[in-house]
N, C-alpha and C. Protein backbone atom coordinates (compact mmCIF):
# COMPACT_ATOMS: atom_id res chain seq x y z
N UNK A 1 38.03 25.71 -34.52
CA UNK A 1 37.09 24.67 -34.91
C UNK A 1 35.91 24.65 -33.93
N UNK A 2 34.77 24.82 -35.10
CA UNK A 2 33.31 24.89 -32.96
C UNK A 2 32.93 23.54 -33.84
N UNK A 3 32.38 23.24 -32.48
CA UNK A 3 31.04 21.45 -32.68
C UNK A 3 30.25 21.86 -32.12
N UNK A 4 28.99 21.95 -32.85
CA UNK A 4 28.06 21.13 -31.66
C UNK A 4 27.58 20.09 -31.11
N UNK A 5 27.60 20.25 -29.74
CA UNK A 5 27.54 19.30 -28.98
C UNK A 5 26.03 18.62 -29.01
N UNK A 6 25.20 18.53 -29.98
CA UNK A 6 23.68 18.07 -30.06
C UNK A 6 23.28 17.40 -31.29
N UNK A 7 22.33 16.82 -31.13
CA UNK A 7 21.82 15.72 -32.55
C UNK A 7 20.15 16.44 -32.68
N UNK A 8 20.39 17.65 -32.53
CA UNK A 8 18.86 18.07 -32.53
C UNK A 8 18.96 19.12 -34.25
N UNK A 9 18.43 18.71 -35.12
CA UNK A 9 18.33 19.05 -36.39
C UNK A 9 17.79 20.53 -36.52
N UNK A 10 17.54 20.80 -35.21
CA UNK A 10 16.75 22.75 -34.92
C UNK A 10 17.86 23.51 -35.13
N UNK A 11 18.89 22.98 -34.07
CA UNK A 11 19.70 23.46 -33.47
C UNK A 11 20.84 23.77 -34.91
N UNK A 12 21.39 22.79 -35.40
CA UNK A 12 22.02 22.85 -36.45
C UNK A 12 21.27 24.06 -37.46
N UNK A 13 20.45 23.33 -37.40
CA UNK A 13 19.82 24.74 -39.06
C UNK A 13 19.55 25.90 -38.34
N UNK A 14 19.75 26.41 -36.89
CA UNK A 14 19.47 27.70 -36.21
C UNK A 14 20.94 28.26 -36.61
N UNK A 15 22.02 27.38 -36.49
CA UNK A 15 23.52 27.74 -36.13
C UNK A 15 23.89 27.95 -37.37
N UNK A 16 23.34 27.47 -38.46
CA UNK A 16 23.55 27.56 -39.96
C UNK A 16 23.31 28.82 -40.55
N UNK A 17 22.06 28.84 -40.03
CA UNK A 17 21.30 29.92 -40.51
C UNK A 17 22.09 31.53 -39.81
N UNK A 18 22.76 31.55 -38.38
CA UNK A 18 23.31 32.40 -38.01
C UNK A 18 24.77 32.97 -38.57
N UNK A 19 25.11 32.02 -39.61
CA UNK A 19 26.40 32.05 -40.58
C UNK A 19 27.44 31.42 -39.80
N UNK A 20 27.43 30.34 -38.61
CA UNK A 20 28.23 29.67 -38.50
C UNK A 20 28.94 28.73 -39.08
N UNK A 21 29.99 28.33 -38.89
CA UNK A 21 30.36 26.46 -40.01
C UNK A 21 30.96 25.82 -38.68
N UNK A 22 30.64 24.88 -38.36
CA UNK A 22 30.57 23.77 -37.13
C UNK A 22 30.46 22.32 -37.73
N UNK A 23 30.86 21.52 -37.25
CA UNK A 23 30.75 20.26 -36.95
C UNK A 23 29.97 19.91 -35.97
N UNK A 24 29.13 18.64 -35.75
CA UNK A 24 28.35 17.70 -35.04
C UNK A 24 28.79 16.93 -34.69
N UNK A 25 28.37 16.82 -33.10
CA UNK A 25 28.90 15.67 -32.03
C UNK A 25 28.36 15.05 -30.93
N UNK A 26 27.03 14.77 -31.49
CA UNK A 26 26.28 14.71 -30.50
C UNK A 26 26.82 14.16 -28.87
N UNK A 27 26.47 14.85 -27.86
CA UNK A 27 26.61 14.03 -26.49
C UNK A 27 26.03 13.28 -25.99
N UNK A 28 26.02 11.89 -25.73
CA UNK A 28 25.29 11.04 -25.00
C UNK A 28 25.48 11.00 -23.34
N UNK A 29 24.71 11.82 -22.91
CA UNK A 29 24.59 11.49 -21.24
C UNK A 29 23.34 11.41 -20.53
N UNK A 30 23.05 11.18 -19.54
CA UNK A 30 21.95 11.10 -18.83
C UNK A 30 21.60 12.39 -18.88
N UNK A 31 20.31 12.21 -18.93
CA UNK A 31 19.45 13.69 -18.61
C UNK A 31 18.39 13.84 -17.84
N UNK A 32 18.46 12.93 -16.65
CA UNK A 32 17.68 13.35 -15.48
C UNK A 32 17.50 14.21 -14.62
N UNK A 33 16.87 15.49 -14.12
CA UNK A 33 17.12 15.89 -12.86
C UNK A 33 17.35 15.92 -11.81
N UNK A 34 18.06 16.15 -11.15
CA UNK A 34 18.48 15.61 -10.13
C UNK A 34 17.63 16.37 -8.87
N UNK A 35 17.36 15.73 -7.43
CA UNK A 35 16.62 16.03 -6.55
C UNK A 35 16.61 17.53 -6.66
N UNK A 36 15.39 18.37 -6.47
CA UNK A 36 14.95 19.60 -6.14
C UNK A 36 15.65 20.41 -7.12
N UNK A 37 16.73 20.55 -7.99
CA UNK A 37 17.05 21.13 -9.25
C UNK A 37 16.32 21.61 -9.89
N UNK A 38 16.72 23.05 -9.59
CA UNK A 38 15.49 24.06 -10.71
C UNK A 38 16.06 23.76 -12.22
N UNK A 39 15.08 24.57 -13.00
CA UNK A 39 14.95 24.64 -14.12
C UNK A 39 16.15 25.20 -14.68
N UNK A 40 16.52 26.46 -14.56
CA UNK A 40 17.67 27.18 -14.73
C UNK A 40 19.02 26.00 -14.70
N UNK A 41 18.92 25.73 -13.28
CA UNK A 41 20.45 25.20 -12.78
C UNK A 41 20.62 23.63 -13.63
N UNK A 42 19.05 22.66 -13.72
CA UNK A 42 18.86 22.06 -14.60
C UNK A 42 19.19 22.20 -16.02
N UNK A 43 18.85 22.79 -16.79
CA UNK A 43 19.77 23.09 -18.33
C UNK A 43 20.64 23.89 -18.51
N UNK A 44 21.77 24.51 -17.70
CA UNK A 44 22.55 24.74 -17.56
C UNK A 44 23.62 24.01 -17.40
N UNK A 45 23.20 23.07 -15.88
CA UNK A 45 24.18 21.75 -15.81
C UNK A 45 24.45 21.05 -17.07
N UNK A 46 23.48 20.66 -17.61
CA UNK A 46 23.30 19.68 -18.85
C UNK A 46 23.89 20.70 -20.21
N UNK A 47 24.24 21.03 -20.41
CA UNK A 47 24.68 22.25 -21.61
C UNK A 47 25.76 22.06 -21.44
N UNK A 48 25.95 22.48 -19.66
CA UNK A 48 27.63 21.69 -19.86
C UNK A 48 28.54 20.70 -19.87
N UNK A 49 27.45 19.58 -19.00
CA UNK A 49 28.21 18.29 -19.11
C UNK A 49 28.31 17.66 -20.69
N UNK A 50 27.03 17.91 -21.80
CA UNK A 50 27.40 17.60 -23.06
C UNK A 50 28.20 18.46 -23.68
N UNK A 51 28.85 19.60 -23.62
CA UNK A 51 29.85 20.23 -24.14
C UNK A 51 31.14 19.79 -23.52
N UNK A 52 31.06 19.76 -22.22
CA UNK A 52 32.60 19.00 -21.95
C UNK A 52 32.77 17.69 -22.48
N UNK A 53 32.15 16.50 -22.49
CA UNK A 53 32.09 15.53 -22.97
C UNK A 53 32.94 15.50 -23.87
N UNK A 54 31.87 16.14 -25.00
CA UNK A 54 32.38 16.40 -26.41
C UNK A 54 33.78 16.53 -26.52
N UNK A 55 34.02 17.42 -25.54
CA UNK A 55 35.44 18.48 -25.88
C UNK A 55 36.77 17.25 -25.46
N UNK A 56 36.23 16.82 -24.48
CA UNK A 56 37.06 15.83 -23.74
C UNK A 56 37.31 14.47 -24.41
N UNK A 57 36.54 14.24 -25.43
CA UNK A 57 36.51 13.26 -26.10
C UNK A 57 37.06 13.43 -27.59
N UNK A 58 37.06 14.71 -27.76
CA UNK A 58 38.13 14.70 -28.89
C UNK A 58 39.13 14.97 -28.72
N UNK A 59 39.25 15.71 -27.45
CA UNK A 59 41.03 15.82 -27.21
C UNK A 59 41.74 14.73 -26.90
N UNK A 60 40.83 13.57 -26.31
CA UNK A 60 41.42 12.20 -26.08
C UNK A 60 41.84 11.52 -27.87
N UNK A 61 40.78 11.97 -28.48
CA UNK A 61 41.27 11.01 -29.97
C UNK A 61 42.39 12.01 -30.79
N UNK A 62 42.39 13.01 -30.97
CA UNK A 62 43.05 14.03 -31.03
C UNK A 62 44.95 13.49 -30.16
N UNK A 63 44.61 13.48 -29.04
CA UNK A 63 46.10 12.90 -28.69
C UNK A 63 46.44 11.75 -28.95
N UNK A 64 46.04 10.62 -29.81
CA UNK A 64 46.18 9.22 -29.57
C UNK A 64 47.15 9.43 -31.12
N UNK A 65 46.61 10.75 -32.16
CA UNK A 65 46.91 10.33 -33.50
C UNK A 65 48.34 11.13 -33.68
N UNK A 66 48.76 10.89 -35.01
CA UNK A 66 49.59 11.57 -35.24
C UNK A 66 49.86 13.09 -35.38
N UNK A 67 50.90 13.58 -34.98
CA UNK A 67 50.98 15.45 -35.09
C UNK A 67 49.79 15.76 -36.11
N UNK A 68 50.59 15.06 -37.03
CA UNK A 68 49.98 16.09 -38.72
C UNK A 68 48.04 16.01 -38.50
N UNK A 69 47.75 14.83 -37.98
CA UNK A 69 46.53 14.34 -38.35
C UNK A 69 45.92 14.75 -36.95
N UNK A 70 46.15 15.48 -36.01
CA UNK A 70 45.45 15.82 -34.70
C UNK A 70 44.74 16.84 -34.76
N UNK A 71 44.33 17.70 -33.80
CA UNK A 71 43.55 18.95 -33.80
C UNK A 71 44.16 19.90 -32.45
N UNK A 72 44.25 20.97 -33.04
CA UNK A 72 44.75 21.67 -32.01
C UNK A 72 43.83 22.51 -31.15
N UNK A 73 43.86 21.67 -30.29
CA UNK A 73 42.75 21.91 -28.70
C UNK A 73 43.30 23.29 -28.29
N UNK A 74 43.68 23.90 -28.76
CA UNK A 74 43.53 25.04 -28.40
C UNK A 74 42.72 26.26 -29.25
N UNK A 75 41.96 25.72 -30.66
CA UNK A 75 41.69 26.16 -31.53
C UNK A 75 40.16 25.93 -31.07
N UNK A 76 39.87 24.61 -30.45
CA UNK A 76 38.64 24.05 -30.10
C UNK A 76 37.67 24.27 -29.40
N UNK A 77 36.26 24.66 -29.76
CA UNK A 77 35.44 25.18 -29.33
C UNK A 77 34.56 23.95 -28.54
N UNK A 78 33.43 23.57 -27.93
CA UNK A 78 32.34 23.11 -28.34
C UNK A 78 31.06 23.87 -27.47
N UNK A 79 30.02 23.66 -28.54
CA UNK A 79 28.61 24.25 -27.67
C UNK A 79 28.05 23.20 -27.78
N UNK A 80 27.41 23.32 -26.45
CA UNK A 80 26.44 22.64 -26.01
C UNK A 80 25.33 23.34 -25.37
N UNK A 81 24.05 22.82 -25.28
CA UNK A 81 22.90 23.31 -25.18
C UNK A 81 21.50 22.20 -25.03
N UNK A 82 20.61 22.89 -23.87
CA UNK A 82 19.50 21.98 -23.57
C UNK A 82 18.32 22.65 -23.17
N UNK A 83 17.50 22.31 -23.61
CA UNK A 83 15.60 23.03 -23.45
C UNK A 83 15.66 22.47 -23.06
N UNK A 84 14.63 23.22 -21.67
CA UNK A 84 13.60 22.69 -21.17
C UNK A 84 12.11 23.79 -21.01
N UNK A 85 10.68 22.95 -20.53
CA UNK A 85 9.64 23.55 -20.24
C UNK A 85 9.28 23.68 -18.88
N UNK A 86 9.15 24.60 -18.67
CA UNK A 86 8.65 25.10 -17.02
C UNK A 86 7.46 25.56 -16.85
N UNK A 87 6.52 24.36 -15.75
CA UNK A 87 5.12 25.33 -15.55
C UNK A 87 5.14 25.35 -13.59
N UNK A 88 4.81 26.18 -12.99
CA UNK A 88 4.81 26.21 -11.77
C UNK A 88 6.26 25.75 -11.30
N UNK A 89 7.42 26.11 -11.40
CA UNK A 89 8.50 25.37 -11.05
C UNK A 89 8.46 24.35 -11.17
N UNK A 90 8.23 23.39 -12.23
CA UNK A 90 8.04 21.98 -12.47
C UNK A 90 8.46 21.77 -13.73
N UNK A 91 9.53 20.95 -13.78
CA UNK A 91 10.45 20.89 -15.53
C UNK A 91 9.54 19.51 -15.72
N UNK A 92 9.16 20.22 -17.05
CA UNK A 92 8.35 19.08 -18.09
C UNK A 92 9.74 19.08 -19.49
N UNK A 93 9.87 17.82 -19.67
CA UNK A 93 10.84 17.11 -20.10
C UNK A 93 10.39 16.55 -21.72
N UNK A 94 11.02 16.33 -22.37
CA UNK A 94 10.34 15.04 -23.62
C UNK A 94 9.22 14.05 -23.14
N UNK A 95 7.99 14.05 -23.79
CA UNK A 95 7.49 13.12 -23.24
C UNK A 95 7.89 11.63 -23.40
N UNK A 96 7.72 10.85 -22.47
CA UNK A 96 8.06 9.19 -22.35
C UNK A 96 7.29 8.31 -23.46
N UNK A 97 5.63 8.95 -23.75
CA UNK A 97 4.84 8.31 -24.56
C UNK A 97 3.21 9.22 -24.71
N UNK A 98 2.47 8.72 -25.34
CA UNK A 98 1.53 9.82 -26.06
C UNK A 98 1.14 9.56 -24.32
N UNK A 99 0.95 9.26 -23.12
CA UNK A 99 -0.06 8.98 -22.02
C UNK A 99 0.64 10.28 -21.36
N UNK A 100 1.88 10.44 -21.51
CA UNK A 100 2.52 11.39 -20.87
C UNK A 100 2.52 12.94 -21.60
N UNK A 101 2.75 12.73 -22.96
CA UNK A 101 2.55 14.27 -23.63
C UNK A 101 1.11 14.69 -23.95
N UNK A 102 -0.06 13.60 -23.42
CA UNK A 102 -1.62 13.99 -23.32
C UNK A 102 -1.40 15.07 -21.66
N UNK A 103 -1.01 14.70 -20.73
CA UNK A 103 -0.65 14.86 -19.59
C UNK A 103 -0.07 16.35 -19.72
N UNK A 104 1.01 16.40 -20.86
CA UNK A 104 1.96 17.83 -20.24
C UNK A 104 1.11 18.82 -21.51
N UNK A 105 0.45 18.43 -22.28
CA UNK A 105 -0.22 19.34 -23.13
C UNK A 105 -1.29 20.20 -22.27
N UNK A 106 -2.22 18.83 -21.20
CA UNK A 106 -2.81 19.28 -20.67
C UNK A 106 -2.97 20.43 -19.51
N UNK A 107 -1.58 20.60 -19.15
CA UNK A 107 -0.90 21.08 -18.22
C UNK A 107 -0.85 22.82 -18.59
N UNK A 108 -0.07 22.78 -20.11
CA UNK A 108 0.14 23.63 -21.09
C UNK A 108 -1.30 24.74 -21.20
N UNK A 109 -2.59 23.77 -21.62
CA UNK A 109 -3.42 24.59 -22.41
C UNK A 109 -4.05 25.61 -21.39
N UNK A 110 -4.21 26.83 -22.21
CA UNK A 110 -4.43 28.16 -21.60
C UNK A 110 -3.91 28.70 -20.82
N UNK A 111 -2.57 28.00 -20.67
CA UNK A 111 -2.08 28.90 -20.10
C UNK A 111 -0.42 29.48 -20.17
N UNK A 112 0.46 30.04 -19.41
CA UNK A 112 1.52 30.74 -19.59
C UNK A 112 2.59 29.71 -18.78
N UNK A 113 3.91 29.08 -19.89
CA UNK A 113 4.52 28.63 -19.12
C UNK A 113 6.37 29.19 -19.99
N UNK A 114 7.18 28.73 -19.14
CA UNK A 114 8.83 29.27 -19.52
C UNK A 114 9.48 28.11 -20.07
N UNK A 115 9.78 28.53 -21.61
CA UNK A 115 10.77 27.48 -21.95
C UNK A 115 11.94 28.25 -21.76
N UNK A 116 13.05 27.41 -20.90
CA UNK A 116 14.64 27.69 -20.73
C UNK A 116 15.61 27.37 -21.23
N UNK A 117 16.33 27.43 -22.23
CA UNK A 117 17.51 26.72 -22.75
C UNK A 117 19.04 27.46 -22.13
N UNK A 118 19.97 26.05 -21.17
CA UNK A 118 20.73 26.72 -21.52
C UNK A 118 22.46 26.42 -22.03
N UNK A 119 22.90 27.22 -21.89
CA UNK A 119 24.16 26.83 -23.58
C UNK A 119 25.79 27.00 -22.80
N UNK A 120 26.37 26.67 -22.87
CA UNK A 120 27.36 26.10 -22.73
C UNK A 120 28.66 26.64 -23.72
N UNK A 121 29.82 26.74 -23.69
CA UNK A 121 30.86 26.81 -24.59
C UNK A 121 32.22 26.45 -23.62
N UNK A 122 32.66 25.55 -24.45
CA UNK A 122 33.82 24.73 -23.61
C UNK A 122 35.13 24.60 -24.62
N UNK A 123 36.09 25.96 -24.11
CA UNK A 123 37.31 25.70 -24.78
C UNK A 123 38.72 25.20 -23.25
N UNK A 124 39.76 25.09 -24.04
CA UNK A 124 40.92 24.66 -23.42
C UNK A 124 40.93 25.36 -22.34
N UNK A 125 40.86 27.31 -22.31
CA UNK A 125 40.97 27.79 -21.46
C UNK A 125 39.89 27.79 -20.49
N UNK A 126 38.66 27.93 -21.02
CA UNK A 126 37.39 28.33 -20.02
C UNK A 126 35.95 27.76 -20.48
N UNK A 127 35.29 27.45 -19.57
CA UNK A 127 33.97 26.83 -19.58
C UNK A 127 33.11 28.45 -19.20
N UNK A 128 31.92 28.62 -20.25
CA UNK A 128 31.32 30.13 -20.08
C UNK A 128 29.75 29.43 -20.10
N UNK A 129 28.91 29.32 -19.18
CA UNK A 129 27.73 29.15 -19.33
C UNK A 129 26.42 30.15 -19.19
N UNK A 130 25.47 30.29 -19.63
CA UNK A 130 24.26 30.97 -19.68
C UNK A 130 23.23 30.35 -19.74
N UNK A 131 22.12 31.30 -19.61
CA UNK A 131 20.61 30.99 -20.15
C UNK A 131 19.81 31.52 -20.43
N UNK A 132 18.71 31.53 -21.06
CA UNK A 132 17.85 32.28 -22.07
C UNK A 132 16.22 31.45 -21.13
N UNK A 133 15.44 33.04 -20.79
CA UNK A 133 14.21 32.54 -20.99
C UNK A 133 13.18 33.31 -21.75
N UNK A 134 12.34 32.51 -21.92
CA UNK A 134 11.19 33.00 -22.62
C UNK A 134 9.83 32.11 -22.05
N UNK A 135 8.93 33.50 -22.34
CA UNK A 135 7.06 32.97 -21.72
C UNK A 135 6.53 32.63 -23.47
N UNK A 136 6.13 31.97 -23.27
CA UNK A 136 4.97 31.58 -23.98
C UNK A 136 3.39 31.36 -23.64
N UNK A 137 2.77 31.38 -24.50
CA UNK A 137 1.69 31.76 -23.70
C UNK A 137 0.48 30.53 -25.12
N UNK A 138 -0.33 29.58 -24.06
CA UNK A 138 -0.98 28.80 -25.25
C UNK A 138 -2.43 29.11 -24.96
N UNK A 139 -3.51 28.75 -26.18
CA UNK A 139 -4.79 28.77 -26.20
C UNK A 139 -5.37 28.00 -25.20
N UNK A 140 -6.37 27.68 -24.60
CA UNK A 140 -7.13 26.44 -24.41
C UNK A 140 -7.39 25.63 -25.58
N UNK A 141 -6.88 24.25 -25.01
CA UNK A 141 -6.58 23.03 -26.14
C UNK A 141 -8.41 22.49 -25.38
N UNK A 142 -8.98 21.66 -27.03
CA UNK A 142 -9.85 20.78 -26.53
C UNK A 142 -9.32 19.27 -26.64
N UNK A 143 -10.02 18.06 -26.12
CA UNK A 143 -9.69 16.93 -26.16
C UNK A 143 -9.66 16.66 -27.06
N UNK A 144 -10.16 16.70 -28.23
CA UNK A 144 -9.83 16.29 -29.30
C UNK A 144 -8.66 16.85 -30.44
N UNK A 145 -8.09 18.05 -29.91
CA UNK A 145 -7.07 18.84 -30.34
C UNK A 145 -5.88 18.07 -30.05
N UNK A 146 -5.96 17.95 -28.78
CA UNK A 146 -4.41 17.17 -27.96
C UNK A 146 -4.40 15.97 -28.52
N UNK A 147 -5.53 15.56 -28.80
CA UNK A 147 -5.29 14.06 -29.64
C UNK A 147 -4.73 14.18 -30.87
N UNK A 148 -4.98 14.53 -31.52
CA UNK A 148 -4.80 14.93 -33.12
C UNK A 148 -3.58 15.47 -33.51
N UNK A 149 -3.55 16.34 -32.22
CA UNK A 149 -1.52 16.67 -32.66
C UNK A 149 -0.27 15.55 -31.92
N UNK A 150 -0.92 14.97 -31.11
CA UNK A 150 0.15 13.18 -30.03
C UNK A 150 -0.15 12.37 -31.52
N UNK A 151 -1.31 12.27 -32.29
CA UNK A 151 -1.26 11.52 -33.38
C UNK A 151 -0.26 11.62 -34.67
N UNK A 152 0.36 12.93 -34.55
CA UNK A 152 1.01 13.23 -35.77
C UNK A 152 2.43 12.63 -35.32
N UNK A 153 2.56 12.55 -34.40
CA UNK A 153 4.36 12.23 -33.59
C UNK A 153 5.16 13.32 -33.39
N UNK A 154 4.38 14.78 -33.57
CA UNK A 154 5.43 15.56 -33.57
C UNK A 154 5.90 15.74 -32.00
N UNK A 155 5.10 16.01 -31.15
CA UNK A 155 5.11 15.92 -29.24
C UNK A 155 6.42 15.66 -29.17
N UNK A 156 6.29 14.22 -29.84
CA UNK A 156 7.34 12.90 -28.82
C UNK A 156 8.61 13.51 -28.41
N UNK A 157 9.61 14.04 -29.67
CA UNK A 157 10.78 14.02 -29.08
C UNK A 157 11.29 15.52 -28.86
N UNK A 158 10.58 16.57 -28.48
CA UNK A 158 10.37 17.83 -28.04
C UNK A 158 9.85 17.94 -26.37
N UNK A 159 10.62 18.71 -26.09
CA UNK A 159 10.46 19.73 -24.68
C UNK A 159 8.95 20.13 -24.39
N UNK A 160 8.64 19.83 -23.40
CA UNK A 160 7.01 20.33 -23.31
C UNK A 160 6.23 20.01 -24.52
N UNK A 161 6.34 18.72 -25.06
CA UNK A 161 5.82 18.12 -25.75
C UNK A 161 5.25 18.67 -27.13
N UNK A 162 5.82 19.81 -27.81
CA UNK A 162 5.62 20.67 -28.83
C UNK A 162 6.28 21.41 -29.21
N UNK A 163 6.33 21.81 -30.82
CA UNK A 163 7.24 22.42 -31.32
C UNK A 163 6.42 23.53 -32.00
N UNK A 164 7.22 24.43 -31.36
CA UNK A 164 6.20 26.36 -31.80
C UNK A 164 6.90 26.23 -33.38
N UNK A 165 7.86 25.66 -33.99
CA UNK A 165 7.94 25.57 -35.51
C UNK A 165 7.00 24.71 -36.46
N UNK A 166 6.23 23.85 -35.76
CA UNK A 166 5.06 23.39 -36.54
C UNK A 166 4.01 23.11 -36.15
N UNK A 167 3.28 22.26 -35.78
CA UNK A 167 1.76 22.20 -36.15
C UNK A 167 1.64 23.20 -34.57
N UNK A 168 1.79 22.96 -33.92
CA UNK A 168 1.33 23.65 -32.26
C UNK A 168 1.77 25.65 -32.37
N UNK A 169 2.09 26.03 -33.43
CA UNK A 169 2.22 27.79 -33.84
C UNK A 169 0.69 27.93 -33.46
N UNK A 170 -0.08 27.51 -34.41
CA UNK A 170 -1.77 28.26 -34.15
C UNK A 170 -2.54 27.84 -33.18
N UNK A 171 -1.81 27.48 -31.62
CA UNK A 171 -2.18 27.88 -30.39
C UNK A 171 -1.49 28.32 -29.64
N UNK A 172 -0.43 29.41 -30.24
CA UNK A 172 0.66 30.33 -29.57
C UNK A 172 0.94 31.99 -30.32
N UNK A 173 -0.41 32.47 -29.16
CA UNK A 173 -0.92 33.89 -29.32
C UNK A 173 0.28 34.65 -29.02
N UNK A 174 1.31 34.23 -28.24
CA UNK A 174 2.26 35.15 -27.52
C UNK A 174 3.07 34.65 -27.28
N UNK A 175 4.38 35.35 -27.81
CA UNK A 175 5.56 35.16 -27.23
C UNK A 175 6.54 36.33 -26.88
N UNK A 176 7.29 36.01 -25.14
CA UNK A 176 7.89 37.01 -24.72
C UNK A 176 9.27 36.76 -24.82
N UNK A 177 10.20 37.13 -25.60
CA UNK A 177 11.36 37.14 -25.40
C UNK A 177 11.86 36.27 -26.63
N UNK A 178 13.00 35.40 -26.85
CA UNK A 178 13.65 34.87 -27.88
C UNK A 178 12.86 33.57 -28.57
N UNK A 179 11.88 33.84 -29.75
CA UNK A 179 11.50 32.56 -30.23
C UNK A 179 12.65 31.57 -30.80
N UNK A 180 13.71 32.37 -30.88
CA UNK A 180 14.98 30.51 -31.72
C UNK A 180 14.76 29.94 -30.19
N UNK A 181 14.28 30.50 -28.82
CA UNK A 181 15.24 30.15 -27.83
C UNK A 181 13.94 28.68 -27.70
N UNK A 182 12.91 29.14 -27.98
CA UNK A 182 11.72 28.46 -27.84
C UNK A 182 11.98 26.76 -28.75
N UNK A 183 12.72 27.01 -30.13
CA UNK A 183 13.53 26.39 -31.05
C UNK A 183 14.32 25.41 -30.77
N UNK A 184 14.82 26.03 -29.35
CA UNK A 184 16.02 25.26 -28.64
C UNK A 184 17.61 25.91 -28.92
N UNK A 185 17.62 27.15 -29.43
CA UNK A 185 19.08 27.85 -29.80
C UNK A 185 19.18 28.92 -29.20
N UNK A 186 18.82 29.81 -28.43
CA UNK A 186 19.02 31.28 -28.25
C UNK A 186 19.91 32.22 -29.23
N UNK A 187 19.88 32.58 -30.61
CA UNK A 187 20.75 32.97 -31.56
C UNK A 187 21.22 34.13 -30.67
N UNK A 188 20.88 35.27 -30.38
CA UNK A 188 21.69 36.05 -30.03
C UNK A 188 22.53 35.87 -28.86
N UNK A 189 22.35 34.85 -28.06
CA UNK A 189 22.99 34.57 -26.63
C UNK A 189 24.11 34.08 -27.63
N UNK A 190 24.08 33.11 -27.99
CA UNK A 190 24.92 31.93 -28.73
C UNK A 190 26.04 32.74 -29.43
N UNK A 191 25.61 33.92 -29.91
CA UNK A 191 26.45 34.62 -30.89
C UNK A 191 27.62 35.18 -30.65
N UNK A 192 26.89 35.81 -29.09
CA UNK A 192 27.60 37.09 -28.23
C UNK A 192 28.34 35.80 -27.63
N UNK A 193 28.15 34.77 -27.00
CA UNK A 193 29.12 33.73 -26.45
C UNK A 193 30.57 33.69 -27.50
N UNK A 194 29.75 33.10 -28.75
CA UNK A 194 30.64 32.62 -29.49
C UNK A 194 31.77 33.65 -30.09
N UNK A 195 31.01 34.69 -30.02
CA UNK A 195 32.16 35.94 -31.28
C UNK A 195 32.84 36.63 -29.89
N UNK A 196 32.50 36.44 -28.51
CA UNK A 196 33.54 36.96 -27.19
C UNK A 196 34.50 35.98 -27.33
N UNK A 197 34.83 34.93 -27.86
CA UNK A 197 36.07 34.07 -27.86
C UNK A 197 36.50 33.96 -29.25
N UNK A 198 35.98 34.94 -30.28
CA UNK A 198 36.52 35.18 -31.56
C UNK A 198 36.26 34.19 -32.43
N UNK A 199 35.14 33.39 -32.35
CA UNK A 199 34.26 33.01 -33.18
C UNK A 199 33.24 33.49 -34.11
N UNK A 200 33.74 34.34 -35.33
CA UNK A 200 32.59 34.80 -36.09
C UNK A 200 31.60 33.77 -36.89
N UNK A 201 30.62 34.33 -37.23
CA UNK A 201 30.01 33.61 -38.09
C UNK A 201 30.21 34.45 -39.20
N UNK A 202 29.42 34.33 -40.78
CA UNK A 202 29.63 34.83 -41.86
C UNK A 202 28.52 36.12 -41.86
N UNK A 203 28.85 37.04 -42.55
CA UNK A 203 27.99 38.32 -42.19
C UNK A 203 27.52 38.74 -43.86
């Protein structure tokens, strides 16, 4: 049985689309950085504390019920997974409000920064973590550009305040390395995780 461990609607239709069948579970935990925490060690940590969560929280409801009606935690997968944006060693996060994703757009335009996601898989026997990067590379934004896309709401609840799947594509000349990862999924990391513990998807 895999879950994922996220309420991010990318992520699901990435895992769908890779011929997985999963369940949803989202994790609720803090997602602050903690003092001097790079980027890497930053969504890594977090990939795994919402995959253990998860895991730990159904094996708790899982033991409370009856044989017939339990789940066998040893069958039990969960992934978990977390973007982030990196410019100068500096993790830019969801923005707080349009004052803040005017701020990290601005940061963004013209130039080259690393989105990192990273992913997590938490069974009975073993916790396996990774990460995926990729450069992206943006146009010079004008002031009235950055306005016009904080106006649509798409910013708000995205990593570096934009999503390369919609309106912000036609100021992204370049990309190096995994665009799902940009998405927030790394499909081929995710795959090779998942099918090394004999998780296929459908082919």
């Amino acid at each position: 049985m895999l879950v994922l461990a996220s309420a991010s609607p990318r992520r699901s239709q990435l895992l769908t689309q890779a011929g997985f069948t999963f369940e949803v579970r989202p994790a609720h935990i803090p997602e602050d950085p903690k003092p001097g925490e790079d980027p890497i060690a930053y969504v890594t940590r977090l990939a795994r504390e919402k995959a253990q969560v998860v895991f730990d929280k159904i094996a708790a409801e899982s033991a409370s019920k009856p044989s017939a009606e339990s789940i066998d935690t040893e069958a039990l997968a969960v992934l978990g997974a977390d973007t982030t944006v990196s410019l100068d060693g500096q993790i830019l996060g969801k923005p707080e409000n349009a004052e803040d994703a005017t701020r990290i757009l601005r940061m963004l335009s013209g130039r080259s920064h690393r989105v990192i996601t990273g992913v997590a898989l938490v069974t009975r026997d073993a916790v396996e973590v990774a990460a995926e990067v990729t450069a992206v590379q943006f146009l010079t934004l004008s002031e009235d550009e950055i306005a016009a896309y904080i106006a649509t709401g798409e910013p708000m609840d995205k990593a570096g305040a934009y999503g390369i799947q919609g309106l912000a594509a036609k100021w992204i000349p370049r990309v190096e390395g995994c665009y799902f990862n940009v998405m927030g999924l790394p499909l081929a990391l995710v795959a090779t995780l998942l099918e090394g513990r004999g998780i296929a998807g459908s082919h």
